[in-house]
N, C-alpha and C. Protein backbone atom coordinates (compact mmCIF):
# COMPACT_ATOMS: atom_id res chain seq x y z
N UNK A 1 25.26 -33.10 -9.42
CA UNK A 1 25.19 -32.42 -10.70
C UNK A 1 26.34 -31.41 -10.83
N UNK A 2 26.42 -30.66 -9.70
CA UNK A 2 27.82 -29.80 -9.40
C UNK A 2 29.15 -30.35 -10.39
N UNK A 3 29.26 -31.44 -9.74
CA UNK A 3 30.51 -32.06 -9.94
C UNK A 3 30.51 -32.69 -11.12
N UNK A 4 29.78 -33.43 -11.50
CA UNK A 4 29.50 -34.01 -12.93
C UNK A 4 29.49 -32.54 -13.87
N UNK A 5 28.77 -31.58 -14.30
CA UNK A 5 28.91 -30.30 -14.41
C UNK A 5 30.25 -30.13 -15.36
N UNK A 6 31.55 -29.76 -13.38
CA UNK A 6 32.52 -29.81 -13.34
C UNK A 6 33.34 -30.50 -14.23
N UNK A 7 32.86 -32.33 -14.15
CA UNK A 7 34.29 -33.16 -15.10
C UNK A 7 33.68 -33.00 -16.39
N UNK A 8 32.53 -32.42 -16.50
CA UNK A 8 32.37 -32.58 -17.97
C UNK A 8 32.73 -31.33 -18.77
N UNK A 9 32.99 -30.57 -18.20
CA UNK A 9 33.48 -29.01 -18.55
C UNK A 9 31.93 -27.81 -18.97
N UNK A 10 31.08 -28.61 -18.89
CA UNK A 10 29.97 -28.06 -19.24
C UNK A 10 29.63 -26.48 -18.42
N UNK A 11 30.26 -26.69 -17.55
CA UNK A 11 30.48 -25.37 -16.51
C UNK A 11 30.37 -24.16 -16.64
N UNK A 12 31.81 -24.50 -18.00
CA UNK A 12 32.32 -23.51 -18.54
C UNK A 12 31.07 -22.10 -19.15
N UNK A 13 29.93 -23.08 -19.54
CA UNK A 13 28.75 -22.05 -19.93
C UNK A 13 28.03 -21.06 -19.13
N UNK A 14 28.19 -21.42 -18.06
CA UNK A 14 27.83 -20.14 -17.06
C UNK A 14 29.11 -18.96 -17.08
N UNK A 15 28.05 -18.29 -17.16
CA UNK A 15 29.43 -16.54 -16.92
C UNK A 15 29.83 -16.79 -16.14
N UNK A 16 31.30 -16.56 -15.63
CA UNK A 16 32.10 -16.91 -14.39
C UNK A 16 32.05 -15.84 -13.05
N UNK A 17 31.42 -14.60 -13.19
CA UNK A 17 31.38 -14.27 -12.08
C UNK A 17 30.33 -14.83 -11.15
N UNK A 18 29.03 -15.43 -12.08
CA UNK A 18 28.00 -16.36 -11.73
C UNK A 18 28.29 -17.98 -11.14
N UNK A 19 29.09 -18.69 -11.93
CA UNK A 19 29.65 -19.71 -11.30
C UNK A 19 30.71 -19.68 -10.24
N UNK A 20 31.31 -18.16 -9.87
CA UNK A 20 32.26 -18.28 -8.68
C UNK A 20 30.90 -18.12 -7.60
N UNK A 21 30.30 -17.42 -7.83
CA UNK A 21 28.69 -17.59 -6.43
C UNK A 21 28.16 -18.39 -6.79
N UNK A 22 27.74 -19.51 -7.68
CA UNK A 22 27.46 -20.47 -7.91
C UNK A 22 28.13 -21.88 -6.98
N UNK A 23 29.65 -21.96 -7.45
CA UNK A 23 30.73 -22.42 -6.88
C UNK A 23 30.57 -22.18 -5.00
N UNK A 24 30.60 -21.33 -4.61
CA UNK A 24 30.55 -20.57 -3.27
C UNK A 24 29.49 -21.18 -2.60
N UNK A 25 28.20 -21.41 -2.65
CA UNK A 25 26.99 -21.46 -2.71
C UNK A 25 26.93 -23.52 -2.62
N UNK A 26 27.47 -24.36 -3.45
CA UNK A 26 27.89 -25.57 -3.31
C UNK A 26 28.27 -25.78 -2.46
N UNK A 27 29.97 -25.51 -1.97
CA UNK A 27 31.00 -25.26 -1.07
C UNK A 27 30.19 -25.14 0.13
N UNK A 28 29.17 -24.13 0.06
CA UNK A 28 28.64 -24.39 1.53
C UNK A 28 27.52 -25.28 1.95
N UNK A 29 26.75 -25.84 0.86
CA UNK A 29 26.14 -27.18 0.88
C UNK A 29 27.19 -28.19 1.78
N UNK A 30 28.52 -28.47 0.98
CA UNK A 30 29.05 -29.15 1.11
C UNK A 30 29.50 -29.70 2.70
N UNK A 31 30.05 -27.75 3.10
CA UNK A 31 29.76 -27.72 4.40
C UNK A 31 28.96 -28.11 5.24
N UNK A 32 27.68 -27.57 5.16
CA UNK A 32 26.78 -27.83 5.69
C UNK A 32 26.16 -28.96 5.69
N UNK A 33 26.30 -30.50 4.95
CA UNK A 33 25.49 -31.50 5.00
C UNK A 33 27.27 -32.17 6.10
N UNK A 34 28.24 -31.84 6.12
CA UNK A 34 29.05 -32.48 6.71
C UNK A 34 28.94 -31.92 8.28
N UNK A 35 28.48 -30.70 8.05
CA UNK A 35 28.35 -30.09 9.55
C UNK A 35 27.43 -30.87 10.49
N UNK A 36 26.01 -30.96 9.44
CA UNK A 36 25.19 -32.34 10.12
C UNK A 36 25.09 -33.35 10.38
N UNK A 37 26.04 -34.26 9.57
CA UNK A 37 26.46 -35.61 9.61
C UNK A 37 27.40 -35.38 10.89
N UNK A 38 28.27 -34.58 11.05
CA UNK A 38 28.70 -34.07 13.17
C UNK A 38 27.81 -34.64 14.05
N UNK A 39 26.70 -33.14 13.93
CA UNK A 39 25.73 -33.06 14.94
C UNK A 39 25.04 -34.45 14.89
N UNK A 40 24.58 -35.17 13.81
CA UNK A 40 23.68 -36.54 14.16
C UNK A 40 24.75 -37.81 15.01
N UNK A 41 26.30 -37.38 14.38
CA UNK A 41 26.52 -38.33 15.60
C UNK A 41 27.05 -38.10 16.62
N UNK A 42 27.08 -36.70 17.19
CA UNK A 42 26.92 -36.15 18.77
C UNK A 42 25.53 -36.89 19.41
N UNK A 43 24.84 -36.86 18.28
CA UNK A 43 23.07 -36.97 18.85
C UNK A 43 23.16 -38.46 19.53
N UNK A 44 23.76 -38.92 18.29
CA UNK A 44 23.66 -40.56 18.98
C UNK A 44 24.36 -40.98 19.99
N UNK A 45 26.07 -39.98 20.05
CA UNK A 45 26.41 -40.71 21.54
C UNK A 45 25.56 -39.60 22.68
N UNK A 46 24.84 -38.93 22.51
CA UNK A 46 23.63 -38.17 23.72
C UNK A 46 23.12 -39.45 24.06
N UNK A 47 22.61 -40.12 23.51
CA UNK A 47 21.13 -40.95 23.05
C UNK A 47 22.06 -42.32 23.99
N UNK A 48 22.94 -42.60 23.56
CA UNK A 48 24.02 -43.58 24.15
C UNK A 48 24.29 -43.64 25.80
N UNK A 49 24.36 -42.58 25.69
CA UNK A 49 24.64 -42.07 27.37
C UNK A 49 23.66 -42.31 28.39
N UNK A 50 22.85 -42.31 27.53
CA UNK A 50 21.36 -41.91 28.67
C UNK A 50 21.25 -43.10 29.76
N UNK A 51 21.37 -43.17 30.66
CA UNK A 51 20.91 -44.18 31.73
C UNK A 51 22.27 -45.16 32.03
N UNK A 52 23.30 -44.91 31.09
CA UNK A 52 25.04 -45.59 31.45
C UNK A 52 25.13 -44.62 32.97
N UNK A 53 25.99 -45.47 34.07
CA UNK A 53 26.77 -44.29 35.03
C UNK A 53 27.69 -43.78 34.85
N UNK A 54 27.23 -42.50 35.14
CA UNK A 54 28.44 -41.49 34.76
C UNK A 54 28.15 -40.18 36.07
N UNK A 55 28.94 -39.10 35.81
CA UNK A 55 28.00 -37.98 36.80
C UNK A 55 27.35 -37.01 36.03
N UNK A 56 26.43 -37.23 36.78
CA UNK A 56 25.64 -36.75 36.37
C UNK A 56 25.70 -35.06 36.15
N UNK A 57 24.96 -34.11 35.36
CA UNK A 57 25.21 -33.17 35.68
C UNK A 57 23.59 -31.97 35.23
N UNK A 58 23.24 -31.35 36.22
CA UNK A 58 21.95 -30.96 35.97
C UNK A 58 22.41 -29.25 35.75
N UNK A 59 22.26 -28.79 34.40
CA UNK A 59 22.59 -27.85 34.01
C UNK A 59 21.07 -26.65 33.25
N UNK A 60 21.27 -25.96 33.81
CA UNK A 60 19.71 -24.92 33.78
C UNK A 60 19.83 -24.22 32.86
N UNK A 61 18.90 -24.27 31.99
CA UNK A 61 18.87 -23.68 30.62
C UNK A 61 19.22 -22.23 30.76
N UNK A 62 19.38 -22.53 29.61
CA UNK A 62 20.38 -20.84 29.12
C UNK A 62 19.56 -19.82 28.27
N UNK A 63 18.87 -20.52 27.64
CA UNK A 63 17.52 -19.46 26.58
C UNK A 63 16.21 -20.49 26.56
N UNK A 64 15.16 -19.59 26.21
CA UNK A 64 13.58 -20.19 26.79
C UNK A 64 13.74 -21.19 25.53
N UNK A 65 14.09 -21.54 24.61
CA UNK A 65 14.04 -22.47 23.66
C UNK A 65 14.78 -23.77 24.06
N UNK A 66 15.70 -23.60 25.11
CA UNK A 66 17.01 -25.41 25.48
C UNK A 66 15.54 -25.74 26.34
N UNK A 67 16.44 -26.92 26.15
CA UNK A 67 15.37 -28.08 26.86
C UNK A 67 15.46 -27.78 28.59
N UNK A 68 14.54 -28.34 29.25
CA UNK A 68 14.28 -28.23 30.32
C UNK A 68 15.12 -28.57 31.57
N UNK A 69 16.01 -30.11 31.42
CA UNK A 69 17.04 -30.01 32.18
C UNK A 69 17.96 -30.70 30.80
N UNK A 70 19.33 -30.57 30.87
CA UNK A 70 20.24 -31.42 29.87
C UNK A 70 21.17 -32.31 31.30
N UNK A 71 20.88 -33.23 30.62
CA UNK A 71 21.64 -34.36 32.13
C UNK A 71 23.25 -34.49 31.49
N UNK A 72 23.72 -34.32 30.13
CA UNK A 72 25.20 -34.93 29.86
C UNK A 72 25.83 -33.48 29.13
N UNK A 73 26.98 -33.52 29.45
CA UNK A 73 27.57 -32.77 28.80
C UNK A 73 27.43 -33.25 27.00
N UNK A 74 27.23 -34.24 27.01
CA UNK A 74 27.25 -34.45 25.52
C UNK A 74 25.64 -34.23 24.79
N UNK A 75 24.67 -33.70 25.85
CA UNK A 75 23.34 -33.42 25.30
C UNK A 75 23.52 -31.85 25.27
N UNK A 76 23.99 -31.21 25.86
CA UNK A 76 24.45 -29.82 26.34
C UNK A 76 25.38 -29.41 24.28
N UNK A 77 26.00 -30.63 24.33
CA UNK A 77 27.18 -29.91 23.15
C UNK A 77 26.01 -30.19 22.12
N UNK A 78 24.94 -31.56 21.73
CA UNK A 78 24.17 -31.75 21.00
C UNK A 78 23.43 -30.05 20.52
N UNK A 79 22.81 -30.12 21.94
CA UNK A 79 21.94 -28.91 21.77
C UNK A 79 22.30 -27.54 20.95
N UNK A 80 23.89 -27.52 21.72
CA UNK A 80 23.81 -25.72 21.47
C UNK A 80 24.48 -26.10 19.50
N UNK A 81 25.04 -27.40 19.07
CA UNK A 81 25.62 -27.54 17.99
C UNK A 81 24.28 -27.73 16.88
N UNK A 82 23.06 -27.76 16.80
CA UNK A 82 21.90 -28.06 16.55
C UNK A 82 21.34 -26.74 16.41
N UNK A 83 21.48 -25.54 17.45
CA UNK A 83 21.17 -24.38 17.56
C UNK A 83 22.38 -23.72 15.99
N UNK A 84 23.52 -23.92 16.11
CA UNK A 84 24.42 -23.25 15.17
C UNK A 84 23.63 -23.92 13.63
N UNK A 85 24.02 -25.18 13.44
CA UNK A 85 23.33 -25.39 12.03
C UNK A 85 21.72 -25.18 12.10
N UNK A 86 21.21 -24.89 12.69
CA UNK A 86 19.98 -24.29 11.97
C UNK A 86 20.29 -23.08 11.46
N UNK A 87 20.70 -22.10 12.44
CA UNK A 87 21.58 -20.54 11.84
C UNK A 87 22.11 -20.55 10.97
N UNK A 88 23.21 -21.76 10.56
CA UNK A 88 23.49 -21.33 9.52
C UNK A 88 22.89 -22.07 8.12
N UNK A 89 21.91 -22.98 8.31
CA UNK A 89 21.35 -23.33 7.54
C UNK A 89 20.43 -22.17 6.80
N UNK A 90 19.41 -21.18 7.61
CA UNK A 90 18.59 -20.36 7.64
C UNK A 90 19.97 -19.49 6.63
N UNK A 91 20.80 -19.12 6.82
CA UNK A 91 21.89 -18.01 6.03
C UNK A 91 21.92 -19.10 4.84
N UNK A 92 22.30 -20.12 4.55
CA UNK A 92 22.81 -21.41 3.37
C UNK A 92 21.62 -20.90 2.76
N UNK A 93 19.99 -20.88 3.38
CA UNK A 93 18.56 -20.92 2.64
C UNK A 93 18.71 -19.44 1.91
N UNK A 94 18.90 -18.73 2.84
CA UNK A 94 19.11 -17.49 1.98
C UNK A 94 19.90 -16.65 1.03
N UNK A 95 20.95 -17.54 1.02
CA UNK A 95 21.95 -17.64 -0.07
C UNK A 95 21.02 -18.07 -1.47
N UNK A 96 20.65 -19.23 -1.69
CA UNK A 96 20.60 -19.86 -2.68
C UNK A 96 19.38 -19.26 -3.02
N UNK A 97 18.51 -18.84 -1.84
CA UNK A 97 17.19 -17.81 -2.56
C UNK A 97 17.45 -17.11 -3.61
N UNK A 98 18.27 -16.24 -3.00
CA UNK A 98 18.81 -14.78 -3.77
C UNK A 98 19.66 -15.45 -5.35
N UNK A 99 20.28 -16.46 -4.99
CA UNK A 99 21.23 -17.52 -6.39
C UNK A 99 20.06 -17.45 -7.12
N UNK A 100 18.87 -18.27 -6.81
CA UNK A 100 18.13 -18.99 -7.52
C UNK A 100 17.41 -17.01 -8.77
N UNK A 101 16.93 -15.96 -7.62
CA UNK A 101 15.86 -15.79 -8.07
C UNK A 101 16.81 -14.68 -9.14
N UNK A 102 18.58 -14.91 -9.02
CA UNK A 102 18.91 -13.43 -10.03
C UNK A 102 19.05 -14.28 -11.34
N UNK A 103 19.17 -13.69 -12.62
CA UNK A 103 19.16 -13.82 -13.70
C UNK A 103 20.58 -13.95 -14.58
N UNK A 104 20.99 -15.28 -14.92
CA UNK A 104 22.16 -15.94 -15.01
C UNK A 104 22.58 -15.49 -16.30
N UNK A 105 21.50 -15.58 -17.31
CA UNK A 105 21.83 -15.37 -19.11
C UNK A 105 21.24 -14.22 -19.27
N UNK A 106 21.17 -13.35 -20.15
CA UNK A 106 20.82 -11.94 -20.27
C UNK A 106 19.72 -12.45 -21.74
C-alpha cells in the first residue's frame, strides 16, 4: 500500500512531517522483513549441518535463555542473529504503536 500510495501520488495528503515518520517507520519494515529472510536462511543451513562431518564444536551457553549445547558455529550465528531481530523487532513494534496511536489530521 506504501508504495502504490507512493506511484499514485496520493501521499501527498498526509502532512509531511507525518509521512517523513510515516516513510521512516516502512523503511524499517522493509528492513526488518529482509533482516529475517537472513536469519531463516542461516536457520536452514543450521538445520543442514546437523549430522554432516564436520568438527564438531560444544560451546556453553552464554545467557539462561541460548540453548543448552549449540554443536555448529552456524547454530551459534542462528541463535545470537534471532536474539537481535526479536530486539529489534520489539523497537519496529514500538515504533508503529506510538505511529498508529498519534493523530495525523487535526
Amino acid at each position: 500500500m506504501w508504495k502504490s500510495g507512493i506511484s499514485s501520488g496520493i501521499i501527498r495528503l498526509i502532512p509531511s512531517e507525518n509521512r517523513n515518520e510515516l516513510a521512516s517507520v516502512y523503511f524499517g519494515l522493509e528492513c526488518h522483513n529482509y533482516e529475517a529472510e537472513k536469519v531463516r536462511d542461516v536457520s536452514i543451513l543450521a538445520v543442514a549441518e546437523k549430522g554432516k562431518p564436520q568438527t564438531r564444536v560444544k560451546l556453553k551457553p552464554v545467557l539462561k535463555s541460548s540453548p543448552a549445547v549449540i554443536s555448529t558455529y552456524t547454530e551459534m550465528l542462528h541463535w545470537q542473529l534471532s536474539l537481535r531481530l526479536r530486539a529489534a523487532e520489539e523497537t519496529l513494534r514500538e515504533r508503529i504503536d506510538a505511529l498508529l496511536k498519534k493523530q495525523i489530521w487535526n
